[in-house]
C-alpha atoms as a PDB file:
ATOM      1  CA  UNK A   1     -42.514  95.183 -31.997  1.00  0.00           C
ATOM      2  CA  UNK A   2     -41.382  95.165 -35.404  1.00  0.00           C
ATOM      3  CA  UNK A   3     -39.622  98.238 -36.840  1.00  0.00           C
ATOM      4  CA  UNK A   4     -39.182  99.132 -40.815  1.00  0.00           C
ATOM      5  CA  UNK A   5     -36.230 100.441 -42.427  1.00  0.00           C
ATOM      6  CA  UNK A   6     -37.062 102.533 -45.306  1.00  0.00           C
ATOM      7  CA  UNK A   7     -34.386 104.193 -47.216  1.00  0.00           C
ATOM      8  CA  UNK A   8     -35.244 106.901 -50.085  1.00  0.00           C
ATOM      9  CA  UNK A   9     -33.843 105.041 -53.956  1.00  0.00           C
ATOM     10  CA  UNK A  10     -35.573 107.928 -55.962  1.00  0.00           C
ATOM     11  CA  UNK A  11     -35.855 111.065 -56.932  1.00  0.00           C
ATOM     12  CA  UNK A  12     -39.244 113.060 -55.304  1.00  0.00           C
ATOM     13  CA  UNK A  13     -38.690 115.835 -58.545  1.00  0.00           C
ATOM     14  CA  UNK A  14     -41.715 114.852 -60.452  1.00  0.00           C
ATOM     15  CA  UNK A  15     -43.772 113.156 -58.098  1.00  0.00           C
ATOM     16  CA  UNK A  16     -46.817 115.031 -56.693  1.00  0.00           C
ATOM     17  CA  UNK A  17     -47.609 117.406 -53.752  1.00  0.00           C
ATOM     18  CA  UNK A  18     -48.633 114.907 -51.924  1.00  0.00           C
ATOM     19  CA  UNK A  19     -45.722 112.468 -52.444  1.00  0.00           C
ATOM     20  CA  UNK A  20     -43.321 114.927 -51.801  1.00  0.00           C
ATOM     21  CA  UNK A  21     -45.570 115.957 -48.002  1.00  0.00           C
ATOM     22  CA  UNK A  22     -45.142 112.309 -47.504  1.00  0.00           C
ATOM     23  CA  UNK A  23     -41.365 111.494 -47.976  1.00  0.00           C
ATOM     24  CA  UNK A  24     -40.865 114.920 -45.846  1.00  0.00           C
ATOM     25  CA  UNK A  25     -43.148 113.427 -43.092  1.00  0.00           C
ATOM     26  CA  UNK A  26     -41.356 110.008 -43.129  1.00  0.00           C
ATOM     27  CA  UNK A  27     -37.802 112.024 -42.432  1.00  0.00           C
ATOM     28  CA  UNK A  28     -36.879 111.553 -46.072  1.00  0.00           C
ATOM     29  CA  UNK A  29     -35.066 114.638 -47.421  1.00  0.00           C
ATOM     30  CA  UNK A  30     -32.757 113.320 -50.221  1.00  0.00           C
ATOM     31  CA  UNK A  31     -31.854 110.219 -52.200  1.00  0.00           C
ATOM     32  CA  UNK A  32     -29.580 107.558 -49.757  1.00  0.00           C
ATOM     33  CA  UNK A  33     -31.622 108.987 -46.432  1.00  0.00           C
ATOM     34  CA  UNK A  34     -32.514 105.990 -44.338  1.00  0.00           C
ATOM     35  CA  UNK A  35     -35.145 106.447 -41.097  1.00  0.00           C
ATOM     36  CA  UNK A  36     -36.125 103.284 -38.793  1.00  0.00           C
ATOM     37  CA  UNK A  37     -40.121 103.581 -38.127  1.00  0.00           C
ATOM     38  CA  UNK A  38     -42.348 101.465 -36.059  1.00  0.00           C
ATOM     39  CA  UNK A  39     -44.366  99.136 -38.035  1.00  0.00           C
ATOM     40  CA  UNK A  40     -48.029 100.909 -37.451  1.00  0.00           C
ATOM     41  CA  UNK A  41     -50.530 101.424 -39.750  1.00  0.00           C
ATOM     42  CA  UNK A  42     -50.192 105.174 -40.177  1.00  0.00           C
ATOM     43  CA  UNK A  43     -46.291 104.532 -41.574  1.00  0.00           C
ATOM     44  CA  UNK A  44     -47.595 101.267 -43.827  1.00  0.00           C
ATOM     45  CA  UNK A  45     -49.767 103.645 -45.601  1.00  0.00           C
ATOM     46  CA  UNK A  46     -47.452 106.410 -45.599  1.00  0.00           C
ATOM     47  CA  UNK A  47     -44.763 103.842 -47.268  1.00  0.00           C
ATOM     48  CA  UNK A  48     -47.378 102.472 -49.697  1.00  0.00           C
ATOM     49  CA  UNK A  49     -47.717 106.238 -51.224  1.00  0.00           C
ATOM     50  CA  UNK A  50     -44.136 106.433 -52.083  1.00  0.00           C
ATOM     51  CA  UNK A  51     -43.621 102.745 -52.555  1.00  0.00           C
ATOM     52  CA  UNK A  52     -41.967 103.664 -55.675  1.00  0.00           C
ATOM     53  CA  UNK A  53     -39.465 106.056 -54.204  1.00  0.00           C
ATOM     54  CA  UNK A  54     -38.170 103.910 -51.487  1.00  0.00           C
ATOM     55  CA  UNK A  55     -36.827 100.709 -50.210  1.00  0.00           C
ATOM     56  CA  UNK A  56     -38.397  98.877 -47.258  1.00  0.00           C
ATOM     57  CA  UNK A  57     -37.125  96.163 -45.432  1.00  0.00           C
ATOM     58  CA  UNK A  58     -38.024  95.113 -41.936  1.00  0.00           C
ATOM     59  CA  UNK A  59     -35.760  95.198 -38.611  1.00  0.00           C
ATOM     60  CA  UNK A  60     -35.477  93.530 -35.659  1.00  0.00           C
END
């Protein structure tokens, strides 16, 4: 199965409750953190909430 690589390139500060739940539920505390998910529907839609906040690339 395909896994995803997404690594935090913003700031949350700003964003909104929600956004900041998110990045928190995705393992994201701080700008540079990187977490390897599976690639499941539940994370895609996670990721597409804070597309703007993060990187994603996808991993063998």
């Amino acid at each position: 199965m395909a896994r995803l690589k997404v690594t935090q390139t913003k700031s949350k500060i700003g964003g909104t409750h929600g956004q900041r739940n998110t990045l928190r539920s995705l393992g994201l505390k701080r700008i540079g953190d990187t977490v390897v998910k599976e690639d499941r529907p539940e994370i895609r839609g996670m990721v597409n909430t804070v597309i703007h906040l993060v990187v994603v690339e996808e991993v063998e």
